[in-house]
Structures are given as C-alpha cells and as structure tokens.
Protein backbone atom coordinates (compact mmCIF):
# COMPACT_ATOMS: atom_id res chain seq x y z
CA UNK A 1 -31.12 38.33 -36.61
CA UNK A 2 -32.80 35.40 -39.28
CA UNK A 3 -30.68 32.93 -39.36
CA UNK A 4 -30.55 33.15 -43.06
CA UNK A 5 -29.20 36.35 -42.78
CA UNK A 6 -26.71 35.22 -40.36
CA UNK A 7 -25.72 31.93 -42.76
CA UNK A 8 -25.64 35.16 -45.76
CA UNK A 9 -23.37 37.43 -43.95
CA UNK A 10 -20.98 34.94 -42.43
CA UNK A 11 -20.52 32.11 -45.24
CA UNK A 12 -17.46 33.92 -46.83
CA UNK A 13 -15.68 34.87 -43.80
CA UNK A 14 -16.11 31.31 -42.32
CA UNK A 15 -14.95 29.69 -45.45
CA UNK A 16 -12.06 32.14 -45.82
CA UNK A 17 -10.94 31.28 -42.46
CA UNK A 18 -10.93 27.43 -43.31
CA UNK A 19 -9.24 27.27 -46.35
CA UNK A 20 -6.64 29.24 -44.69
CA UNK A 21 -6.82 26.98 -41.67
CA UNK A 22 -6.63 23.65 -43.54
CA UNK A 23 -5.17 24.33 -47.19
CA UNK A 24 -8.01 22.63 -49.09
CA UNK A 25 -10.97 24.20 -50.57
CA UNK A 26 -13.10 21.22 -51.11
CA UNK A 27 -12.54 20.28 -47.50
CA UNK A 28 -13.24 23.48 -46.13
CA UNK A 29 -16.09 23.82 -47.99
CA UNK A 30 -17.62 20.16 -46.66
CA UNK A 31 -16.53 21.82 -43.06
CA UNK A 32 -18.39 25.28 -43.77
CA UNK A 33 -21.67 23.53 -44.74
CA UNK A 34 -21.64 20.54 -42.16
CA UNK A 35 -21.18 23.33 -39.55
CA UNK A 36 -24.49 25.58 -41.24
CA UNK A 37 -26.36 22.52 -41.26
CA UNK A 38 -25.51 21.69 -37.15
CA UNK A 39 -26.38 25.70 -36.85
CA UNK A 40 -29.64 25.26 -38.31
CA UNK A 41 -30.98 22.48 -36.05
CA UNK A 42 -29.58 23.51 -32.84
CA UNK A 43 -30.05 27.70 -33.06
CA UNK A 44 -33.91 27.32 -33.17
CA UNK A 45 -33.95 25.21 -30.00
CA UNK A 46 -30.29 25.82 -28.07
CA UNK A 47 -30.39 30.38 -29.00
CA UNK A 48 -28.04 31.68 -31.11
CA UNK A 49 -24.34 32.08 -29.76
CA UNK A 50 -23.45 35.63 -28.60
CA UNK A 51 -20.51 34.99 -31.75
CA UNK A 52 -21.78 33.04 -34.31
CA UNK A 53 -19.59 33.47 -36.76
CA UNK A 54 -16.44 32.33 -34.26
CA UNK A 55 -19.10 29.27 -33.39
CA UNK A 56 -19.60 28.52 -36.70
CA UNK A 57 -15.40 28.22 -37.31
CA UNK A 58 -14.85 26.51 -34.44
CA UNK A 59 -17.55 23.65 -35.03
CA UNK A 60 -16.59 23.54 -38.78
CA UNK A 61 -12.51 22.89 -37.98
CA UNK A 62 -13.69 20.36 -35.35
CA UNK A 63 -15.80 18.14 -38.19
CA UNK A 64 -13.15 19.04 -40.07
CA UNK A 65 -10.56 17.40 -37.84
CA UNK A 66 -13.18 14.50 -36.88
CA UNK A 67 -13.45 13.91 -40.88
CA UNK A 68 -9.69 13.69 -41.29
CA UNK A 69 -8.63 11.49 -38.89
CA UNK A 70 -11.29 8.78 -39.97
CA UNK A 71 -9.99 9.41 -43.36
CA UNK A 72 -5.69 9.26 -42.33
CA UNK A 73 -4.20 8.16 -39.42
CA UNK A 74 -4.07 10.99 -36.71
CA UNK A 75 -0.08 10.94 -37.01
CA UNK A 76 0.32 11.87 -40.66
CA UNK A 77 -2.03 14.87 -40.60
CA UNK A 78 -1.23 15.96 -36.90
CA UNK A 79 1.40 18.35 -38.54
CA UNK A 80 -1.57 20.57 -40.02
CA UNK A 81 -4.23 20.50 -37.56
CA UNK A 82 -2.93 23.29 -35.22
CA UNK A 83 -2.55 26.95 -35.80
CA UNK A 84 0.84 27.62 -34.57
CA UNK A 85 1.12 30.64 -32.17
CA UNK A 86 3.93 32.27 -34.22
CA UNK A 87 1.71 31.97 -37.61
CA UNK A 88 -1.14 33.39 -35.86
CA UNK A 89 1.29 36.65 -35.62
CA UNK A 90 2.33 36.42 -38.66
CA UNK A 91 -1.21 36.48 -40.11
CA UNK A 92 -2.03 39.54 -37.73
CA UNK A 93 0.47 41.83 -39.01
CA UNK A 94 -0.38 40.46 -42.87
CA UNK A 95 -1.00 43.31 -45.06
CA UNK A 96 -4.74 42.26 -45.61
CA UNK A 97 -7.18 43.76 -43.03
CA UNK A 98 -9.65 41.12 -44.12
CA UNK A 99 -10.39 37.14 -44.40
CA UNK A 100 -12.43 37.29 -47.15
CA UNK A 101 -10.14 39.53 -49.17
CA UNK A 102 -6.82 37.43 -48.34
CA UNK A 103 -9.38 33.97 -49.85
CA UNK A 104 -9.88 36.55 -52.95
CA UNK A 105 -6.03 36.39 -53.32
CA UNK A 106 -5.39 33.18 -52.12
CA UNK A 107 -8.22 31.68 -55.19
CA UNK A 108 -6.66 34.09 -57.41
CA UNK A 109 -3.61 32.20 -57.74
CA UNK A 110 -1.52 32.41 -61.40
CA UNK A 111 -1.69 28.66 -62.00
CA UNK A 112 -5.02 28.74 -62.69
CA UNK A 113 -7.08 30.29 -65.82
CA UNK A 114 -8.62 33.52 -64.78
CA UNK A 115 -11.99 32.14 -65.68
CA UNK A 116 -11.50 29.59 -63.32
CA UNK A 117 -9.66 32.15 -60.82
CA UNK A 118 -13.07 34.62 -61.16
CA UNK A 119 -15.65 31.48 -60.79
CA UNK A 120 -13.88 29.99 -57.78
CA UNK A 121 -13.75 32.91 -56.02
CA UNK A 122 -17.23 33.50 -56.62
CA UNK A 123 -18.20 30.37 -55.07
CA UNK A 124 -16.44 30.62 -52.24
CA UNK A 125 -16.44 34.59 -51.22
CA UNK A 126 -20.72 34.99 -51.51
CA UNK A 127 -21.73 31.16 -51.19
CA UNK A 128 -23.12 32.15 -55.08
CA UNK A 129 -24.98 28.70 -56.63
CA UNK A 130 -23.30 27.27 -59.27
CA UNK A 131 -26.53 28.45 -61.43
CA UNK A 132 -25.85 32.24 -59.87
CA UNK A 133 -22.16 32.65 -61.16
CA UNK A 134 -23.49 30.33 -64.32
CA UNK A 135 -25.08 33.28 -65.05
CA UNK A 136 -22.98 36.08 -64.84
CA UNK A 137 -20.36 34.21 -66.88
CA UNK A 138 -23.37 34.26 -69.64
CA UNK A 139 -22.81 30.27 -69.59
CA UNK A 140 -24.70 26.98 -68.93
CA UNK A 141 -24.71 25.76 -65.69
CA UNK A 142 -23.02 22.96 -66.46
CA UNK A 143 -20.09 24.22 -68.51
CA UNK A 144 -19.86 26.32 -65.34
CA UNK A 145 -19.85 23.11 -63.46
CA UNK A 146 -17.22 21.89 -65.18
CA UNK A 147 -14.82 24.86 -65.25
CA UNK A 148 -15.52 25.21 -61.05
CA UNK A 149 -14.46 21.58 -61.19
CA UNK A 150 -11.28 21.85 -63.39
CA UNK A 151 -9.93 24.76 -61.26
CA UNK A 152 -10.58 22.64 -57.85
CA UNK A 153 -8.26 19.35 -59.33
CA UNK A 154 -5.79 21.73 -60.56
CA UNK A 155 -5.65 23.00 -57.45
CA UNK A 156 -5.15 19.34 -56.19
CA UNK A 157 -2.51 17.96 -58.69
CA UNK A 158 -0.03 20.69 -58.54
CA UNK A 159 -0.27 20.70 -54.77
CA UNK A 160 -1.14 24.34 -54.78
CA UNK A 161 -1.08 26.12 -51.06
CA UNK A 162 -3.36 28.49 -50.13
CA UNK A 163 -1.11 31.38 -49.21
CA UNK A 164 -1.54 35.03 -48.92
CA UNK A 165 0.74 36.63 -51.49
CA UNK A 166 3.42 39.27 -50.60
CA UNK A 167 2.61 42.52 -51.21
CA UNK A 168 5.24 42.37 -54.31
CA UNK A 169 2.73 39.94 -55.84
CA UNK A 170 -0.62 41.66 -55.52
CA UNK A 171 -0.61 43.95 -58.86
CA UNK A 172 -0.25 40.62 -60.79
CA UNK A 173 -3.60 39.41 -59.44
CA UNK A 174 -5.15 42.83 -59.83
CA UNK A 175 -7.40 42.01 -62.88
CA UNK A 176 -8.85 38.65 -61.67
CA UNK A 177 -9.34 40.70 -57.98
CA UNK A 178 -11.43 43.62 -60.04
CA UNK A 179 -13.00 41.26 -61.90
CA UNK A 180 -14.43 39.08 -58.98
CA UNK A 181 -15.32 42.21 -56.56
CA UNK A 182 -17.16 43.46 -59.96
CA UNK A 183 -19.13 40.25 -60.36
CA UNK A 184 -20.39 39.92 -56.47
CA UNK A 185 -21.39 43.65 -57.36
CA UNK A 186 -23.47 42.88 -60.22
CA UNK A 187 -24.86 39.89 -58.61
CA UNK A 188 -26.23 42.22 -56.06
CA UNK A 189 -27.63 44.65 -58.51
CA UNK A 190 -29.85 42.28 -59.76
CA UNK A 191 -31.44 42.23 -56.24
CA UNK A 192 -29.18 40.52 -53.73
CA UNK A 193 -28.57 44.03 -51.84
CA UNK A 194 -26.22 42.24 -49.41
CA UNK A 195 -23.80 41.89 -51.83
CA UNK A 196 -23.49 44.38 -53.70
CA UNK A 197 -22.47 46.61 -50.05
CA UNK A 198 -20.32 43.29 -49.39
CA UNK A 199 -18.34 44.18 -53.06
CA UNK A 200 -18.13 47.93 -52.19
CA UNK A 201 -16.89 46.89 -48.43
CA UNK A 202 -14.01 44.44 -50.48
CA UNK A 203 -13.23 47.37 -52.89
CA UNK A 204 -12.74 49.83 -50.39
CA UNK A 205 -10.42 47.41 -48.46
CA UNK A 206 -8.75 46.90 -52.05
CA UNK A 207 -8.11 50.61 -52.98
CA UNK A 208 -6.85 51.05 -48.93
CA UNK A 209 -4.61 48.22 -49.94
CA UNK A 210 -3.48 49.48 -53.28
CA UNK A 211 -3.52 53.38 -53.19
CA UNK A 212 -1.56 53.97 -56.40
CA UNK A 213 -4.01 51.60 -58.58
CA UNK A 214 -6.60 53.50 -60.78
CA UNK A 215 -8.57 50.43 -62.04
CA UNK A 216 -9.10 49.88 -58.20
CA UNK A 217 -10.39 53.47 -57.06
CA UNK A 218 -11.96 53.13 -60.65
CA UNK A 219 -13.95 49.61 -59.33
CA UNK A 220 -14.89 51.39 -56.06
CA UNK A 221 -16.46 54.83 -57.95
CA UNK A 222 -18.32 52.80 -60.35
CA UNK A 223 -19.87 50.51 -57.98
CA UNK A 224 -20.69 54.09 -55.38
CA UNK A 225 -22.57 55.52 -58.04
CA UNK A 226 -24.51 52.89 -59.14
CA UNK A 227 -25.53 51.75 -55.73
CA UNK A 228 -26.53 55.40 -54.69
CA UNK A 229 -29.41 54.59 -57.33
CA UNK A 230 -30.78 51.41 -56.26
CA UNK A 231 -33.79 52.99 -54.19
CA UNK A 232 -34.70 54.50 -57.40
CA UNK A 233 -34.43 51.28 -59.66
CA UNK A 234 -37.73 49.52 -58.40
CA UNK A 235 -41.69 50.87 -57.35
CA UNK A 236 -42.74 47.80 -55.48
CA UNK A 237 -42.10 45.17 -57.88
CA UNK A 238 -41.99 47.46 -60.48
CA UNK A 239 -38.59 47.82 -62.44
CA UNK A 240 -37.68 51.67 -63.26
CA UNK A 241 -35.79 52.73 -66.10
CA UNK A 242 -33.04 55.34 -66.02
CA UNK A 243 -35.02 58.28 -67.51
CA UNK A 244 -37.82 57.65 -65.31
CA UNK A 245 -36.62 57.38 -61.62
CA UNK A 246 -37.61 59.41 -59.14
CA UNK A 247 -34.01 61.81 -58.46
CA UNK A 248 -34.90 62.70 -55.13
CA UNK A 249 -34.30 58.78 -54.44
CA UNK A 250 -30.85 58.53 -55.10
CA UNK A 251 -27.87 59.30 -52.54
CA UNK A 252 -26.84 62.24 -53.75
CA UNK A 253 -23.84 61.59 -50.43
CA UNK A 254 -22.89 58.64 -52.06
CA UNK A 255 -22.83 60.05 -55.84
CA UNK A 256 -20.41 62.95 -54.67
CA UNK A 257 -18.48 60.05 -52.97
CA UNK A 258 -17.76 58.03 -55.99
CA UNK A 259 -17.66 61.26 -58.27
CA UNK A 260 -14.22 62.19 -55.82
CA UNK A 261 -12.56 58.38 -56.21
CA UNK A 262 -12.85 59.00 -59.60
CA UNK A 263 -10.88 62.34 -59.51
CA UNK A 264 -8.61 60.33 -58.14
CA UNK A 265 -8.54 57.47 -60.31
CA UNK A 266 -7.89 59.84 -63.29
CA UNK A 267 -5.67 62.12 -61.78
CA UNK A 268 -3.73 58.90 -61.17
CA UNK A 269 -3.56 58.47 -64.80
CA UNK A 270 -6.52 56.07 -65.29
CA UNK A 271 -7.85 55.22 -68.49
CA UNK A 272 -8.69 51.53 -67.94
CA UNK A 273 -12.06 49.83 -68.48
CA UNK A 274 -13.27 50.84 -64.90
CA UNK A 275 -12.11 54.09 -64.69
CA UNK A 276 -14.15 54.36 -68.20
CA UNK A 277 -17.39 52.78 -66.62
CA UNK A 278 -17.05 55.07 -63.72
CA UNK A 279 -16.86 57.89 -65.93
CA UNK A 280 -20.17 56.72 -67.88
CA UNK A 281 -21.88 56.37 -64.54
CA UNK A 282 -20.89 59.77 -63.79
CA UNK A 283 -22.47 61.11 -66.67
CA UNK A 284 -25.47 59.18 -66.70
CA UNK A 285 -26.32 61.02 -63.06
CA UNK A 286 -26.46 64.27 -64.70
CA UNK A 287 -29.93 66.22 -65.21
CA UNK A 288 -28.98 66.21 -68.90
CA UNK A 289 -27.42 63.23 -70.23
CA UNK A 290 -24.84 63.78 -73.16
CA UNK A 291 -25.87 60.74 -74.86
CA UNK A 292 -22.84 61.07 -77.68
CA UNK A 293 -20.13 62.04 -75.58
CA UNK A 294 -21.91 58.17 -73.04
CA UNK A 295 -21.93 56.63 -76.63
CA UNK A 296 -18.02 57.29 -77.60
CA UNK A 297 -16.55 56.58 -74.18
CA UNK A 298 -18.26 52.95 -74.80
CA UNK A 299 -16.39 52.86 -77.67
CA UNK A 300 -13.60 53.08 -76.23
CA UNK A 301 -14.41 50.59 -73.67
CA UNK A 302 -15.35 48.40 -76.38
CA UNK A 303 -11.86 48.69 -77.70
CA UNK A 304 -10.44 48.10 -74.34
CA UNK A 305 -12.59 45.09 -73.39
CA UNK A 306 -13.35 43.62 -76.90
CA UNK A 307 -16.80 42.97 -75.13
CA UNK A 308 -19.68 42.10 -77.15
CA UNK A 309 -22.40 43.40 -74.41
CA UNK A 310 -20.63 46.79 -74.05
CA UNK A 311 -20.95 47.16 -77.60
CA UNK A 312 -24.88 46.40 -76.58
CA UNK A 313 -24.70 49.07 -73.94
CA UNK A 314 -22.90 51.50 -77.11
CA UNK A 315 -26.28 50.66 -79.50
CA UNK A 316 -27.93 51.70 -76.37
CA UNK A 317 -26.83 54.82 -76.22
CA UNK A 318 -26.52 55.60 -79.99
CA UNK A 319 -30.66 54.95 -79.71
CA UNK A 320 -30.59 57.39 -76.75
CA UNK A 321 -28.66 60.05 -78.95
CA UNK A 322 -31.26 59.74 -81.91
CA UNK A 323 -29.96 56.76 -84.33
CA UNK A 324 -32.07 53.97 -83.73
CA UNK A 325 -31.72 52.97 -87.08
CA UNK A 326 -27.54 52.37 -86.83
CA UNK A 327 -28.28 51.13 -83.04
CA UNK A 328 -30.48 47.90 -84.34
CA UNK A 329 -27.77 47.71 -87.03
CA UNK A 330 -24.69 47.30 -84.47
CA UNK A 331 -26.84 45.22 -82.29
CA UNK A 332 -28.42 42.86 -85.40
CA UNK A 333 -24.49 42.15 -85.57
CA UNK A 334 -23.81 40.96 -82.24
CA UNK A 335 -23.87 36.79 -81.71
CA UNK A 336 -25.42 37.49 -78.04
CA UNK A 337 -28.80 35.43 -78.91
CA UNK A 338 -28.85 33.73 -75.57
CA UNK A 339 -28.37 36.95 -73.61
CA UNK A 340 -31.54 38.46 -71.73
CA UNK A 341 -31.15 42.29 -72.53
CA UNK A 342 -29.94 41.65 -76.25
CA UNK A 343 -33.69 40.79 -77.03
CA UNK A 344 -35.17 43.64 -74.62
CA UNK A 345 -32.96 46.02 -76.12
CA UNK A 346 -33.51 44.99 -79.98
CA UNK A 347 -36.95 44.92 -79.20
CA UNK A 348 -37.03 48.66 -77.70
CA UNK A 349 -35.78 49.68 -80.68
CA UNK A 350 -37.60 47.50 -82.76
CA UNK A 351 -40.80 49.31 -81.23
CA UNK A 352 -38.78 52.61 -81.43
CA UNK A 353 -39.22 52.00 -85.49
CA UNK A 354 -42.48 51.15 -85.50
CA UNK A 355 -41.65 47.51 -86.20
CA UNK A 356 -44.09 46.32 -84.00
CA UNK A 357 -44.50 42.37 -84.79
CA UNK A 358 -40.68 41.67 -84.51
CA UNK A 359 -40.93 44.15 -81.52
CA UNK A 360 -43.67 41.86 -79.70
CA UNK A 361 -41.45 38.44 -80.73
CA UNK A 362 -37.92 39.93 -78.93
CA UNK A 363 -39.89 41.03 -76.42
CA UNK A 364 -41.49 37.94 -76.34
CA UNK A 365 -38.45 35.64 -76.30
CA UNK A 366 -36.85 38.19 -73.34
CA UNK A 367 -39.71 37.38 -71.30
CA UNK A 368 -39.20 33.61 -71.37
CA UNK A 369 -35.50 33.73 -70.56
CA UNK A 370 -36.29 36.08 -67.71
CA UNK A 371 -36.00 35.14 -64.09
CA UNK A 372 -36.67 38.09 -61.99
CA UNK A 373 -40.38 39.23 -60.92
CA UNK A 374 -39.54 42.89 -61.84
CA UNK A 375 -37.50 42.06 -65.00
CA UNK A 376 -40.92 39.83 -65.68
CA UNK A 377 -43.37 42.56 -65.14
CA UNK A 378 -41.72 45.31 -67.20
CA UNK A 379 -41.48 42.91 -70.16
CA UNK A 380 -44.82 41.90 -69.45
CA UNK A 381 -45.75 45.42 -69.72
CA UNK A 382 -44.03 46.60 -72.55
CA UNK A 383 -45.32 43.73 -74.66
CA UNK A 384 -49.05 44.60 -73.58
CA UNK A 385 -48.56 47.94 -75.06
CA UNK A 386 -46.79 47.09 -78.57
C-alpha cells in the first residue's frame, strides 16, 4: 500500500488514540505528525511494519513522552503517562466500537460553540487542511484559523478532559455528531472518495449506536444514495450532471440500501433536515423526477435549516419544474456572492432566459473561484457555448 494512502487511512485513528491517551489535542497532534514524518523516512528504506497503524501510536506516545519530560520534570507528569490496566477494560467494554467515533464525541464537547465543535473535529477525524474545512464552512481560511484556534485555548483554560461521554449524554451531542459525519461526507463528494466511505463507515457505527434516532438513520440513507451515484458523476475528467448520467452506473444495491434506512427513519417519526434530504435523494433516483413535489420538500428544509444554499438548491428545482423566471428571482435574493454554485446556478438560468451576456459573466466569475479540474472544465464548457 502507498504510503500516502497508509498516512490517509490511519491519521484519524492514530490521533483519536492520542488524545485519548494523553488528554491534549495540540500535543497529540505534534505526536501524530512527528511520528508520520519518522514513517516517511524510515518506510522507504527499513519496509513497512506488518501494523502500521499500532507503529505509528506507539512511536507517536514515545515522542510524546520524550517531548514532555524535557518540557516538566518526569515526576509531575509520571501520573499520566501510563495506560492503567483497569482503564484499558474500561475502554473495551465502552459503548463506542470505534476510536475515531469516541474523538467525534470527545471534540464534541458542550463547552464549546458548535462551530468550533464541527471544525475541530474536522481537523482531527480526516487530517482535513485548515483551507479544506475553510471551505465547507463557506469561510476564509483565516477566520477558520481563528475559530480552530479559539476552540483549542478553550479547551486549555477550562481544563477540559477528553472523555468519552455516557451513553445518557450522547443525544445532546447528536447535532454537532450529524453535522461533522455530514461534512467529511461532502468533503469526499467533491473527490476525496476515501472519505466519503470513511463518513458512511462513522454513520453506520452512529445509527448501530443510536437505533431509536431518525436524524441518524436519516444521515446514513442520504449519504447511501448519493454515494451509489458517484461512478456516474464524472467521464474522465469530465463532470456529469444529474439528468445526464449514465443509470446503469449507479449501485442500484446501495440505492435500495439507503431507500430501507429511510423507511426506517420515517417510520421512526422523522421529519428532521436529514430525513428530508434523504427523502429528496430518493426522489431524485427516480426515472421521472417530480420536480414540484423535490421543490416543496426544500421548502421545508429551508424552514427547518434557515439555510441560504438550500434555498439555492429550492431555485434549482423550481427551474427544473418550469419557472426559471421565479428561480433567478429567489436566487437574485440570496447574499451568497462568494459561493461557487450561486454563480453557476444564476448563470444556468441566466442562459435558460436567453440572457446570454450576464450568463457568460456568472459563468465567468464561477470559473475563477473554482478549484476542481472537472468543476473547471464544465464551466469552461458551458461558457464556450453561451
């Protein structure tokens, strides 16, 4: 295996176990990367270890423990350097089946703001860049900087432990939870496959965790259905739009399987803002799309959420049901000016009403504040054919 896929898959579970292992996230995190950065010289020349994830740990709590006793004297920080055998037990018959789900807890906490729950998590559970989770907050990167760094010293000055939570606790921290599984999913679905199947993995651990939750099995269907597509979703480089993907290329398996979590969200009584998305995903695999029936149940989500991009994804679908005239008019009233797919999707419909120079300028400005080669190309493309 690359060892960049090895660094990919193992970053969260490492740091999860070293936060929980020394309390600190900024000390586990100097741990996690000093022991990726010994990995990298020595794997190329020494093999990699038959475990490298157990490797990695075990040289990241040793710099770790090198690092603090240069720092303290050996005798005050003796106390948390070993694992007790009796917490070792404890932790095995923990209700969480998972180290990187217990850090999603642990970062979770109620002391801090659930923006800075949601982007601390981030950091730690996929290794995501500053500039990666910058992004999916739909903020600079250095506002995100600061809010990463805000939750980290309130972390420090009320002395807050890193502890699992008892299973009492965990429907308080549902909605930060959701939130962060969603985000590592759409991070994913803009091209990092890994994890978006690392966000279904967490959500199925989640929903096994929480059974009676509907926003949970709601999470988990959403995120099925949508992945079953992503074979579909590119030609090469090439970016594919709904109506135009090849059918045959989705997993039909995997449709059916998030189409029967979301009976069971709703026969749970579900009518929260996942269990809504999941139903829109539903109906968006059908051969014929009810566009009106997509456009009200984003609606509602937009009176659940208060979101101004679902009410973008709402114009979207009005256009789709035949009223691209009151689609640009909800969308011309959105303040989303430094969002990609505001411009792409006031210039479709721009173009849609034959108003072709302000078509080619949104297109235009979408273009420049793309990143992605296959977001690039299909803008690329549509503005060559205005």
């Amino acid at each position: 295996m690359p060892l960049d896929a090895v660094f990919r898959d193992e970053w969260g579970r490492v740091l999860a176990s070293l936060v929980g292992y020394l309390g600190d996230f900024d000390r586990a995190e100097e741990a996690a990367q000093e022991a990726f950065a010994i990995a990298a010289e020595r794997w190329p020349i020494s093999g990699m270890p038959p475990n490298p994830g157990a490797w990695l740990v075990t040289t990241a709590r040793n710099r770790a423990i090198d690092r603090i006793r240069r720092e303290r004297t050996l005798a005050e920080k003796i106390p948390l350097l070993p694992v007790p055998e009796a917490a070792m037990d404890e932790l095995d018959e923990c209700v969480f089946k998972d180290e990187r789900l217990e850090l999603i807890y642990m970062c979770c906490h109620p002391a801090l703001s659930l923006e800075g729950q949601v982007a601390l998590t981030l950091r730690a559970l996929g290794g995501l860049q500053t500039a990666e989770i910058a992004r999916a907050f739909l903020v600079s990167q250095e506002t995100m900087k600061r809010r990463l760094s805000r939750a980290k010293s309130k972390i420090k000055a009320v002395g807050m432990s890193f502890e699992v939570p008892d299973a009492r606790q965990l429907p308080e921290r549902l909605d930060a939870v959701l939130t962060v599984i969603y985000l590592i999913y759409n991070e994913g679905y803009s091209g990092r496959v890994d994890l978006s199947a690392e966000a279904i993995r967490l959500g199925r651990l989640l929903t096994g965790l929480l059974p009676d939750e509907p926003e949970a099995r709601g999470l988990l269907s959403l995120m099925l259905i949508h992945h079953a597509r992503r074979q579909a979703r590119f030609s090469g480089e090439d970016l594919v739009l709904l109506d135009d993907q090849d059918r045959s290329l989705w997993d039909m398996r995997q449709i059916e399987e998030g189409r029967a979590v979301l009976d069971q969200a709703l026969a749970l009584g579900g009518r929260g803002p996942y269990v809504v998305q999941a139903v829109i995903a539903s109906l968006q695999t059908h051969e014929r799309i009810n566009w009106r029936q997509v456009a009200e149940l984003y609606r509602r989500l937009v009176e659940l959420t208060g979101s101004p991009v679902v009410e973008l994804n709402r114009a979207a679908a009005i256009a789709q049901a035949g009223d691209p005239v009151a689609a640009l008019r909800a969308v011309d009233s959105l303040d989303l000016h430094e969002y990609l797919y505001f411009h792409s999707t006031r210039a479709e419909l721009l173009r849609r009403l034959g108003r072709r120079e302000e078509a080619r300028a949104a297109y235009g400005r979408a273009l420049r504040m793309a990143t992605s080669t296959p977001e690039r190309r299909f803008l690329t493309r549509r503005l060559e054919n205005i």
